[in-house]
C-alpha atoms as a PDB file:
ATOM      1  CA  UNK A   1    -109.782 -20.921-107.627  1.00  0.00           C
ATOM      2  CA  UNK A   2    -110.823 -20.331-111.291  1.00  0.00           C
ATOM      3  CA  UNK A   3    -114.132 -21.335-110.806  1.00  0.00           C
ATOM      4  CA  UNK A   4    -114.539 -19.766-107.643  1.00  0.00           C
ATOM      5  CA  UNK A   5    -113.710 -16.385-108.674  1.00  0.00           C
ATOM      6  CA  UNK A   6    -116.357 -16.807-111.436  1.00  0.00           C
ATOM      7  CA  UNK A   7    -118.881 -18.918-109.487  1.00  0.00           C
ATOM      8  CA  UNK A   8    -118.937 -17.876-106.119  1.00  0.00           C
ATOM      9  CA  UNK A   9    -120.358 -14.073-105.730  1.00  0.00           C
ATOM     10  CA  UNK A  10    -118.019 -13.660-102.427  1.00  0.00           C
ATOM     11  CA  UNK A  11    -115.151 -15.066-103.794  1.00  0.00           C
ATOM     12  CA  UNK A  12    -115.420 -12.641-106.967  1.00  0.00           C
ATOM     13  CA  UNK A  13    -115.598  -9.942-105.062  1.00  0.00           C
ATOM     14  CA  UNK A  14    -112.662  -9.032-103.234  1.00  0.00           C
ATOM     15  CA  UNK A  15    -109.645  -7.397-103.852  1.00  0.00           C
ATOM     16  CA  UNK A  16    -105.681  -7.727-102.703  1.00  0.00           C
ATOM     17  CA  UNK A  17    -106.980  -5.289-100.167  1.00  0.00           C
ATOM     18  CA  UNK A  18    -109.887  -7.092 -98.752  1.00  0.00           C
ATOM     19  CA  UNK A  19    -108.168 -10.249 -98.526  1.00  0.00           C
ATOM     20  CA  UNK A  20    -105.081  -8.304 -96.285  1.00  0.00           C
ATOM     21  CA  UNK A  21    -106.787  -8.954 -92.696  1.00  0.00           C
ATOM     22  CA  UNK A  22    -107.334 -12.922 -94.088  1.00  0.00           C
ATOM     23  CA  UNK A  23    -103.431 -13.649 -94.874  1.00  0.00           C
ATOM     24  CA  UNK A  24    -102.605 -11.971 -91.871  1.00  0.00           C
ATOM     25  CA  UNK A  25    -105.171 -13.529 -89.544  1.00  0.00           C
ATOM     26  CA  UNK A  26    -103.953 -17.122 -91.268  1.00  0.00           C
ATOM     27  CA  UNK A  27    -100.546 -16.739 -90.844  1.00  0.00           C
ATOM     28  CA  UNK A  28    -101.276 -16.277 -87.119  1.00  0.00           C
ATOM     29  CA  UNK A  29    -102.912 -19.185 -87.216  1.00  0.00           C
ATOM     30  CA  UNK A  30    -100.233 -20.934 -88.837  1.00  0.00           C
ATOM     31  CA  UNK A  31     -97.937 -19.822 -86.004  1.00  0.00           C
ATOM     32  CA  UNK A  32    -100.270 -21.056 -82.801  1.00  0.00           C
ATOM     33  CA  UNK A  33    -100.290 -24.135 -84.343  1.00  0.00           C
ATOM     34  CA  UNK A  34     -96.600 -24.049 -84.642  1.00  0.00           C
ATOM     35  CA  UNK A  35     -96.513 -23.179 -81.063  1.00  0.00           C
ATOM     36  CA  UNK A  36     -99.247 -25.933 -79.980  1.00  0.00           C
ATOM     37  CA  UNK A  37     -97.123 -28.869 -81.867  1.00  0.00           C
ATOM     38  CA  UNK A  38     -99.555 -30.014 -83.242  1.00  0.00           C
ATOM     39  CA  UNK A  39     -98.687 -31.319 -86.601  1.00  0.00           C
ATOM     40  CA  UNK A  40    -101.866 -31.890 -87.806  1.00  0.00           C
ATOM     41  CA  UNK A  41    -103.171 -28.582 -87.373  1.00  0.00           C
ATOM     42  CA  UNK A  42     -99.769 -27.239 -88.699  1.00  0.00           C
ATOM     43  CA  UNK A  43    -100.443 -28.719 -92.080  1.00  0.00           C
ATOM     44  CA  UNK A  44    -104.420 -27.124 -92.136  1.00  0.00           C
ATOM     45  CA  UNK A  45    -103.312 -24.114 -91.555  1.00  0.00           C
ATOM     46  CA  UNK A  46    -100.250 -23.853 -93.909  1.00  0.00           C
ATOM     47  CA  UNK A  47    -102.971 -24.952 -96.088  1.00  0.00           C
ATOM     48  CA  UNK A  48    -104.843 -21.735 -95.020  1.00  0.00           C
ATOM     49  CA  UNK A  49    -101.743 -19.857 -95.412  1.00  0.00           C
ATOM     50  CA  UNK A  50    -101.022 -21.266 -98.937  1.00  0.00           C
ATOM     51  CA  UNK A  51    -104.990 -20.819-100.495  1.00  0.00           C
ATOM     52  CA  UNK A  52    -104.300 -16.687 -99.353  1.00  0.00           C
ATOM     53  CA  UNK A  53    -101.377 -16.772-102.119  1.00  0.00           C
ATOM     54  CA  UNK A  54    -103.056 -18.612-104.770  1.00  0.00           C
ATOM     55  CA  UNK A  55    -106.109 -15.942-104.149  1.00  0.00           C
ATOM     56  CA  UNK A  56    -103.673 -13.099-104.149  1.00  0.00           C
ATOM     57  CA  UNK A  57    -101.664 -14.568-107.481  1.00  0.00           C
ATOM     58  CA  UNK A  58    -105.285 -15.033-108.961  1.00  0.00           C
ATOM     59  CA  UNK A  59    -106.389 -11.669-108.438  1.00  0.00           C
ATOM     60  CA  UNK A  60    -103.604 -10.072-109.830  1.00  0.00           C
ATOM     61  CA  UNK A  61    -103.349 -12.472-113.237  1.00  0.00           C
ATOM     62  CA  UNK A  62    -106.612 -10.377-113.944  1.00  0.00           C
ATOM     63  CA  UNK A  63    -105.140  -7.106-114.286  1.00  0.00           C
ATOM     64  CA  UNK A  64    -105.201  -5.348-117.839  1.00  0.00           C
ATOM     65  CA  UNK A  65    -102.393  -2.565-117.343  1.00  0.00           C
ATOM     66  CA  UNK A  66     -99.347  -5.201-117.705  1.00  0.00           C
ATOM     67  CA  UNK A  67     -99.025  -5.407-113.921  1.00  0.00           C
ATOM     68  CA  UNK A  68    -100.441  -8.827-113.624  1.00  0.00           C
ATOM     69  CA  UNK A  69     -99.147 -12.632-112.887  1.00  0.00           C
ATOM     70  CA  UNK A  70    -100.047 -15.642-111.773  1.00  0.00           C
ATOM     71  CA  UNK A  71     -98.980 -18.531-109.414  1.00  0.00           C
ATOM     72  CA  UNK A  72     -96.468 -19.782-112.073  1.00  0.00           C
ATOM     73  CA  UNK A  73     -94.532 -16.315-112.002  1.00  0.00           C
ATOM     74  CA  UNK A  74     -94.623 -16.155-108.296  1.00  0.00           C
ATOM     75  CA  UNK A  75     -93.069 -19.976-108.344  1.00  0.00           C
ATOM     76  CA  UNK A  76     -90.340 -18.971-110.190  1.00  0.00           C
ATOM     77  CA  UNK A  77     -89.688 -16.016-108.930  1.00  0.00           C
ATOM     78  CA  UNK A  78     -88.855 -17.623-105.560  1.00  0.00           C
ATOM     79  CA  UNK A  79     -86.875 -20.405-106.921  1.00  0.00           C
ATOM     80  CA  UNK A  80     -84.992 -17.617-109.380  1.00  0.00           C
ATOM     81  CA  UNK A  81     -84.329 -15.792-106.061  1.00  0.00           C
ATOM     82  CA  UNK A  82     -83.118 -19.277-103.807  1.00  0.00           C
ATOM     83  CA  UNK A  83     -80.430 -19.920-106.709  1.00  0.00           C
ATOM     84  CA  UNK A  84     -79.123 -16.642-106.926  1.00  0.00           C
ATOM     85  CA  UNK A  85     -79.126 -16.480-103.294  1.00  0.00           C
ATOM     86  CA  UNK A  86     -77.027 -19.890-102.734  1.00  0.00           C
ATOM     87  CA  UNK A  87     -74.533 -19.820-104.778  1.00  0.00           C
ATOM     88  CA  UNK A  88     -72.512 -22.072-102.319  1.00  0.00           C
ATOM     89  CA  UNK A  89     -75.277 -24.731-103.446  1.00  0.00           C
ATOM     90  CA  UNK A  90     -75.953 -24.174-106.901  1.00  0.00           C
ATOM     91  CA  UNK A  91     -72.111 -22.527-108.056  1.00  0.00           C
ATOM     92  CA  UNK A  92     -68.587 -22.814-106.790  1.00  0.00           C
ATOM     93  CA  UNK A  93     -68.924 -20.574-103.828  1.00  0.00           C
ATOM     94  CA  UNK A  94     -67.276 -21.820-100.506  1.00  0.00           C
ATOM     95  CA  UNK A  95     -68.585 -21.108 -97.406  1.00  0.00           C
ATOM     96  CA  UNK A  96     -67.152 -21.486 -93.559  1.00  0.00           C
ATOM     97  CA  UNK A  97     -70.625 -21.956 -92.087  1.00  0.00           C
ATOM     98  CA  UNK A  98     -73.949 -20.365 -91.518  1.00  0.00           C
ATOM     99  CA  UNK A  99     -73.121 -16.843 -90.624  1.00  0.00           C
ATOM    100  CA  UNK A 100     -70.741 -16.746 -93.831  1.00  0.00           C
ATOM    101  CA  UNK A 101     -74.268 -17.675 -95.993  1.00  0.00           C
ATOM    102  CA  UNK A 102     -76.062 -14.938 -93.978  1.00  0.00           C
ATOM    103  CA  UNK A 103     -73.320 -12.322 -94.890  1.00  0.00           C
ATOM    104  CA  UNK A 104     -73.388 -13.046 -98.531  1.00  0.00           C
ATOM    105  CA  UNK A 105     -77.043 -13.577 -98.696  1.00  0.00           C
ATOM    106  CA  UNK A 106     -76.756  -9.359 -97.940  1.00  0.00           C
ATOM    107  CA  UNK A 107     -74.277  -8.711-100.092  1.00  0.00           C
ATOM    108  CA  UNK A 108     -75.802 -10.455-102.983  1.00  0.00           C
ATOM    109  CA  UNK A 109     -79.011  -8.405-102.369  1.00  0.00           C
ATOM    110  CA  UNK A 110     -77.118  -4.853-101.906  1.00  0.00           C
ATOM    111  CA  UNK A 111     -75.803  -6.239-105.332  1.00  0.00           C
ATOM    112  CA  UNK A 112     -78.930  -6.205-106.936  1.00  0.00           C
ATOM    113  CA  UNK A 113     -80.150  -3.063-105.382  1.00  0.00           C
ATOM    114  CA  UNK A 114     -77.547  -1.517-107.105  1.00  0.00           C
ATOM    115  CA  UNK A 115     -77.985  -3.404-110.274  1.00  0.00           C
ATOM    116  CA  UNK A 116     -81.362  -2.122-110.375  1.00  0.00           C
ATOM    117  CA  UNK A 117     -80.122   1.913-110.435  1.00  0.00           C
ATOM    118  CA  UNK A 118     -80.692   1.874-106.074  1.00  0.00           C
ATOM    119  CA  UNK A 119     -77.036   2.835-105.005  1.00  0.00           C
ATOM    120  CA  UNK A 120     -78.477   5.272-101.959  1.00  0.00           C
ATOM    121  CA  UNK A 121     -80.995   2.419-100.782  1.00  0.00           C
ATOM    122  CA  UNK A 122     -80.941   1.383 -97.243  1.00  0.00           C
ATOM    123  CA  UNK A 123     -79.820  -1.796 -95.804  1.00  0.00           C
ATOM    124  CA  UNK A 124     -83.487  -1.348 -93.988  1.00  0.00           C
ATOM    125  CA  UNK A 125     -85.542  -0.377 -96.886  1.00  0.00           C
ATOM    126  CA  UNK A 126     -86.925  -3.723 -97.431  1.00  0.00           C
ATOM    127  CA  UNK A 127     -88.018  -3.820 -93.607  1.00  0.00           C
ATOM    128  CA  UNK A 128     -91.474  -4.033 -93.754  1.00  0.00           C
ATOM    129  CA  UNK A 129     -92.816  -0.971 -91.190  1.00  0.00           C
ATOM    130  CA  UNK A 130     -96.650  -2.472 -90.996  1.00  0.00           C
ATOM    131  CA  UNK A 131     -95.356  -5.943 -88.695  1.00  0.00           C
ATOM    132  CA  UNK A 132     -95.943  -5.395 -84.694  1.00  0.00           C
ATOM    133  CA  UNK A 133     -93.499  -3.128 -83.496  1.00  0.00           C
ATOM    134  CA  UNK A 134     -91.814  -5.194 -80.890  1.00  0.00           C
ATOM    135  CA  UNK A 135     -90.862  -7.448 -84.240  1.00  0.00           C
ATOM    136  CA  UNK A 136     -90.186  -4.197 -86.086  1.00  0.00           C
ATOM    137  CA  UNK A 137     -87.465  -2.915 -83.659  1.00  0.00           C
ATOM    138  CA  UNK A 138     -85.830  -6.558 -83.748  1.00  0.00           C
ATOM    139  CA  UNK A 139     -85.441  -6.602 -87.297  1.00  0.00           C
ATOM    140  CA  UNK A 140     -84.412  -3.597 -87.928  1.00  0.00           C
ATOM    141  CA  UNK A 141     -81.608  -3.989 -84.916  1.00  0.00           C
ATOM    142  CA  UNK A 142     -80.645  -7.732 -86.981  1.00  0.00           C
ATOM    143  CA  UNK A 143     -80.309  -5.901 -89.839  1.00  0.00           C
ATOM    144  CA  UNK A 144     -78.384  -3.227 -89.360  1.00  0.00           C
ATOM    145  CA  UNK A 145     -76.243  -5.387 -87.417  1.00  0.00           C
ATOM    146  CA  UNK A 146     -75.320  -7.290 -90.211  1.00  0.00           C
ATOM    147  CA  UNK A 147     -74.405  -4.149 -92.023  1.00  0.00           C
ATOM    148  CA  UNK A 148     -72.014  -3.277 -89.529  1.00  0.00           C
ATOM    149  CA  UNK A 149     -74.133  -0.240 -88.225  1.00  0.00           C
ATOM    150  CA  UNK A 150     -72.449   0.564 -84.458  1.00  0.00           C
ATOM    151  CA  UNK A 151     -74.368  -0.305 -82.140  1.00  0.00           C
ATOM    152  CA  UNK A 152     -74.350   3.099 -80.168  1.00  0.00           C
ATOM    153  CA  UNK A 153     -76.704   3.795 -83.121  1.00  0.00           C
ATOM    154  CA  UNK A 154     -79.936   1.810 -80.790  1.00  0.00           C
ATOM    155  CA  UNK A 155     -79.382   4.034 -77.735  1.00  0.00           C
ATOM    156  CA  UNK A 156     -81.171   7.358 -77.951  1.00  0.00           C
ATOM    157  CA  UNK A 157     -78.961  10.528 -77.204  1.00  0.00           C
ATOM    158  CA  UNK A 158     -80.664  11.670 -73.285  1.00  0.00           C
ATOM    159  CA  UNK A 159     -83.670  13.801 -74.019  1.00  0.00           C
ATOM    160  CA  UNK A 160     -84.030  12.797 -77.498  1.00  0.00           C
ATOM    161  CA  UNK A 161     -86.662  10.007 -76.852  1.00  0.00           C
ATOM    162  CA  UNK A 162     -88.864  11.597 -75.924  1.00  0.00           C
ATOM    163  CA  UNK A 163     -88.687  14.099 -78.663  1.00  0.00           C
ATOM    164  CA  UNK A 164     -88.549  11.416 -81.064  1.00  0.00           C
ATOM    165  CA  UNK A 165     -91.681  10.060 -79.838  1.00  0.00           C
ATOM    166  CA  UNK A 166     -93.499  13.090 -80.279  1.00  0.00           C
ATOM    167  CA  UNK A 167     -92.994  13.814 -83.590  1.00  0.00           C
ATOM    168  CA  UNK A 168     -93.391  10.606 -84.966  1.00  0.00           C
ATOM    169  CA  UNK A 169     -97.038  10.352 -82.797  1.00  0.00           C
ATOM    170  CA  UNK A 170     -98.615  11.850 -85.419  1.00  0.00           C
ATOM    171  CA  UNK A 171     -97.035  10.156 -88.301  1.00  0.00           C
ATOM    172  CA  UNK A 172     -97.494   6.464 -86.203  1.00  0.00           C
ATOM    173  CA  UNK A 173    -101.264   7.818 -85.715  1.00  0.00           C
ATOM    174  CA  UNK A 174    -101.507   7.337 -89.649  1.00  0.00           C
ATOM    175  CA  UNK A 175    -100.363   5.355 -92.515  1.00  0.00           C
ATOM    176  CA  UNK A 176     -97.746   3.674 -89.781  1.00  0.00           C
ATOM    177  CA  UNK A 177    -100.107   3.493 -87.557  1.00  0.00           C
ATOM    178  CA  UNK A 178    -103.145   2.075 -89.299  1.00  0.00           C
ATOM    179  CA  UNK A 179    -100.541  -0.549 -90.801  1.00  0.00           C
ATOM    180  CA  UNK A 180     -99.539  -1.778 -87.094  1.00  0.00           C
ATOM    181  CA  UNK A 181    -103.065  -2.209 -86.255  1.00  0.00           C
ATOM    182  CA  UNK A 182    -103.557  -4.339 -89.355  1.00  0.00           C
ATOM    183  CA  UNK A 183    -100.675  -5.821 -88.369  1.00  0.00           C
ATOM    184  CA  UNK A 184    -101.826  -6.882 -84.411  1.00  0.00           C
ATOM    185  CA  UNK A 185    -105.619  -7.835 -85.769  1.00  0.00           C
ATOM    186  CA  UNK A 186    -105.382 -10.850 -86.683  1.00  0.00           C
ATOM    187  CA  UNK A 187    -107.635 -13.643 -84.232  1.00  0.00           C
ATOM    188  CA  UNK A 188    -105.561 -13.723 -81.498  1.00  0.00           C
ATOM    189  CA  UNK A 189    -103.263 -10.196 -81.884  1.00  0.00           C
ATOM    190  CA  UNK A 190    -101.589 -10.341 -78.555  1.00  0.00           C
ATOM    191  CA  UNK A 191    -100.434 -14.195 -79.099  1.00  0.00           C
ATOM    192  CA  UNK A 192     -99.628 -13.642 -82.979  1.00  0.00           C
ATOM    193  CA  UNK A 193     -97.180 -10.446 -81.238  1.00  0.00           C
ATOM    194  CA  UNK A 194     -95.595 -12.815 -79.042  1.00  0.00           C
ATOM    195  CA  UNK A 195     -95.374 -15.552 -81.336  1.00  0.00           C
ATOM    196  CA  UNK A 196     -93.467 -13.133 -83.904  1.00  0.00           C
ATOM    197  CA  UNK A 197     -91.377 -12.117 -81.244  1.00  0.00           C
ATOM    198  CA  UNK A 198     -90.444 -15.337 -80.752  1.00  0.00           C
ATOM    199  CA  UNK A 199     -90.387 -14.431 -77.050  1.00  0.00           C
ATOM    200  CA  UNK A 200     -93.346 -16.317 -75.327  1.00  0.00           C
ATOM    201  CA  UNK A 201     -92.970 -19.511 -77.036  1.00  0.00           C
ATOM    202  CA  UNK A 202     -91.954 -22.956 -75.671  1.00  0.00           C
ATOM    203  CA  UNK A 203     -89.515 -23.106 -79.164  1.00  0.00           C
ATOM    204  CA  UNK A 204     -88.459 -19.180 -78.899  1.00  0.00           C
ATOM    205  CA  UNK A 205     -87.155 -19.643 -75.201  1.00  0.00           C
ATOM    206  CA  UNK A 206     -85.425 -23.497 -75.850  1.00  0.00           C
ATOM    207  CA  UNK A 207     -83.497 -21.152 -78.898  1.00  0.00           C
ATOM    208  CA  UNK A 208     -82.845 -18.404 -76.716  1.00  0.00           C
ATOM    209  CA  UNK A 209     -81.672 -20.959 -73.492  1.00  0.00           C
ATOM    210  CA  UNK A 210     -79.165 -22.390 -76.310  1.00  0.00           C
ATOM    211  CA  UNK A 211     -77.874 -19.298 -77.599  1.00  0.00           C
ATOM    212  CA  UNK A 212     -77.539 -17.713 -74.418  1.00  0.00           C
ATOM    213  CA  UNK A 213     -76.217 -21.399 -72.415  1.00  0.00           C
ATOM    214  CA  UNK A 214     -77.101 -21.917 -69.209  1.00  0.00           C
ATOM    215  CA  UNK A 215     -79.594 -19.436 -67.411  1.00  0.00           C
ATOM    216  CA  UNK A 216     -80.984 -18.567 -70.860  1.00  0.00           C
ATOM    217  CA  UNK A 217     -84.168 -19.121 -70.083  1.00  0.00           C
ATOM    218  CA  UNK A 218     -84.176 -17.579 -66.939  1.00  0.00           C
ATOM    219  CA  UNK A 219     -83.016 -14.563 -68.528  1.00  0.00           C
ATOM    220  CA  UNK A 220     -86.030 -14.417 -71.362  1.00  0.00           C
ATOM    221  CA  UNK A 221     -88.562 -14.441 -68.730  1.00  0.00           C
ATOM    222  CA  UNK A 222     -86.707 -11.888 -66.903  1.00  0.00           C
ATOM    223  CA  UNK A 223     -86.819  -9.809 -69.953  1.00  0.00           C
ATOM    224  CA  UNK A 224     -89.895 -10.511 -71.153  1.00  0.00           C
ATOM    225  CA  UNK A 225     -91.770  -9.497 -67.740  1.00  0.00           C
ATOM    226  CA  UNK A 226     -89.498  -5.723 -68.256  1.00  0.00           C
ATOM    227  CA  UNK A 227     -90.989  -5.247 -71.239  1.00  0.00           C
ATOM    228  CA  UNK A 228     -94.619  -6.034 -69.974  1.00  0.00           C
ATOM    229  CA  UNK A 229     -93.679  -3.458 -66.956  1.00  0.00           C
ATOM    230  CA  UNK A 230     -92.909  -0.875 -69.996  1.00  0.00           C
ATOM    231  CA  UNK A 231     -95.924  -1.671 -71.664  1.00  0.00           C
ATOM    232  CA  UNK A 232     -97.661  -0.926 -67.850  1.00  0.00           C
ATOM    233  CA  UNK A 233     -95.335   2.230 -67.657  1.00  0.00           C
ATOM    234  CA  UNK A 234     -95.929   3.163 -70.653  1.00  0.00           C
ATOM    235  CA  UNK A 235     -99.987   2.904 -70.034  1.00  0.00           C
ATOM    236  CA  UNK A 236     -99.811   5.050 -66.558  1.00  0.00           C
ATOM    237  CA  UNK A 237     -97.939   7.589 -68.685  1.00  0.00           C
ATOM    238  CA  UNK A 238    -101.302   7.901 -71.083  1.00  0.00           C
ATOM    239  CA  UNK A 239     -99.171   6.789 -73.775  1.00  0.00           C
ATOM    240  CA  UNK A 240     -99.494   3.868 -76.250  1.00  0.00           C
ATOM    241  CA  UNK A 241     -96.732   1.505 -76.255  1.00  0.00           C
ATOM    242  CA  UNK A 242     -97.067   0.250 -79.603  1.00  0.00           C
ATOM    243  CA  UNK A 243     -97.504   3.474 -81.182  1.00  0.00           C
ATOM    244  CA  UNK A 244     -94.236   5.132 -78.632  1.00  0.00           C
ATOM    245  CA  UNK A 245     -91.922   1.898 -79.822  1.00  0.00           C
ATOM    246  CA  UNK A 246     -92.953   2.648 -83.694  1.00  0.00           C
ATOM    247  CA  UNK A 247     -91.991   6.085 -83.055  1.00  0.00           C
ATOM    248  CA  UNK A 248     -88.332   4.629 -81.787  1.00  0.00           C
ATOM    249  CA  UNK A 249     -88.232   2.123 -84.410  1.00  0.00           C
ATOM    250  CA  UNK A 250     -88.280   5.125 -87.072  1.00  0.00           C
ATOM    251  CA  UNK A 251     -85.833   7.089 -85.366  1.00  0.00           C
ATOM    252  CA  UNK A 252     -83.678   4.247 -85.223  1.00  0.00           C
ATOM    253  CA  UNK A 253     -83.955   3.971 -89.251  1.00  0.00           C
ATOM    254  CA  UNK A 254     -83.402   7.516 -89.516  1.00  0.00           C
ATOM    255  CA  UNK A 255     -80.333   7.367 -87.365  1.00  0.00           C
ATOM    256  CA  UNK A 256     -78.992   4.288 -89.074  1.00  0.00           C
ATOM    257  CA  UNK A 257     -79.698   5.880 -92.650  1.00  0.00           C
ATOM    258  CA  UNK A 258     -77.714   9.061 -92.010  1.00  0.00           C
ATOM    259  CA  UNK A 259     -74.914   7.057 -90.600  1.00  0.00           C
ATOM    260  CA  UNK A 260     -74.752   4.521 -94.335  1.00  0.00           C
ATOM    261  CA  UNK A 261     -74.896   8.225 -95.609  1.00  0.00           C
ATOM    262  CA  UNK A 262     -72.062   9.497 -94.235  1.00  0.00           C
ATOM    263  CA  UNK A 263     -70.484   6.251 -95.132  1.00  0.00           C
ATOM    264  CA  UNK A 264     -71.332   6.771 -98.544  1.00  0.00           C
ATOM    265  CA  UNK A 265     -69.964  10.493 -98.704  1.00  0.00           C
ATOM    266  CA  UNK A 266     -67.131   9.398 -96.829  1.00  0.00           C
ATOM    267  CA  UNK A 267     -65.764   6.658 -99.494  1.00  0.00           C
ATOM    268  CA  UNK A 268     -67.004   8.866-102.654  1.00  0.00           C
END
């Protein structure tokens, strides 16, 4: 990558920003692969996948204002972050079971939020708003789940949603907006969507089937063909599903941060 960037007139030309659409469109890639079984391809494109950081670290160890770094300090940032996230592995903690790691996995990070000077940050803050926003509204849901958010919190009030949606159009038409569409244009957008969703897969229905026991997968098709009918509702109506579920998705964080908030207030 050294001599490329020096060598190669393409390769010294772009940017973090020119490269975004490229790591997108290859982890897409990565993930029909994933869904195709096919090993083989599986390992190209993680290949793909894996030359898009090394770019990215290389391009930054260039900068001049202190900012920069290079593979080596992404490499250990990662395995700084695995051990302080395990401590059941590498310290004495004891855990039950999976859902125990999960929980302190959280608190460990809320931990170093607020060893960083971030006591009012949100349990959703780290939610990255730019992914597709059927993924968008899943995460967030997960994770304010974990945080104990009730889960009245997902249902609209009647009337409001279509308030919500309104004012947020305009915001979703921009920086939102522009970041979703990023987000769905990678080489295949509609199958990288699904295959985030983990909701048109061979793999995401056999999890879902197991989670749910039997009838599971009978009841993932059943939802997955409601929320194509939205997206058909949604088009009749003149509206834009994506953008109308982004919308949701930030009323959602809005509702969820007012209710940590009041929590907050509450225990001061």
């Amino acid at each position: 990558m050294d001599t490329l960037r020096v060598s190669c007139p393409w390769d010294a030309r772009q940017t973090h920003e020119s490269l975004a659409p490229h790591l997108l469109e290859e982890c897409y890639e990565a993930l029909e692969a994933l869904e195709g079984g096919d090993p083989a391809a599986l390992r190209n494109e993680l290949g793909d996948v894996m030359l898009q950081v090394v770019f990215h670290a290389r391009i930054a160890a260039e900068a001049t204002d202190g900012t920069g770094y290079t593979i080596d300090d992404v490499a250990e940032g990662i395995v700084a972050k695995l051990i302080r996230r395990h401590p059941h592995v590498f310290a004495d903690v004891i855990v039950s079971g999976p859902e125990e790691v999960k929980r302190n996995w959280d608190a460990i990070k809320a931990a170093e939020r607020a060893e960083a000077g971030d006591r009012s940050a949100s349990v959703l803050d780290t939610v990255p708003f730019g992914q597709p926003a059927l993924t968008l509204a899943a995460q967030l849901q997960r994770r304010a789940e974990r945080a104990g958010a009730p889960a009245e919190l997902a249902s609209l009030p009647p009337g409001a949603a279509a308030a919500d949606a309104a004012a947020g159009r305009d915001a979703a038409a921009g920086k939102d907006a522009a970041a979703g569409r990023d987000a769905a244009a990678g080489k295949d957008a509609a199958a990288g969507r699904d295959a985030a969703a983990g909701k048109d897969t061979a793999a995401g229905r056999d999890a879902a089937a197991a989670e749910n026991g039997a009838g599971g997968s009978q009841a993932v098709s059943d939802i997955g063909a409601e929320l194509f009918a939205l997206v058909a509702r949604a088009r009749e109506a003149g509206l834009d599903p994506e953008l109308e579920l982004r919308a949701a998705a930030r009323s959602y964080r809005d509702r969820v941060r007012a209710w940590e908030r009041s929590g907050r207030l509450g225990g001061a």
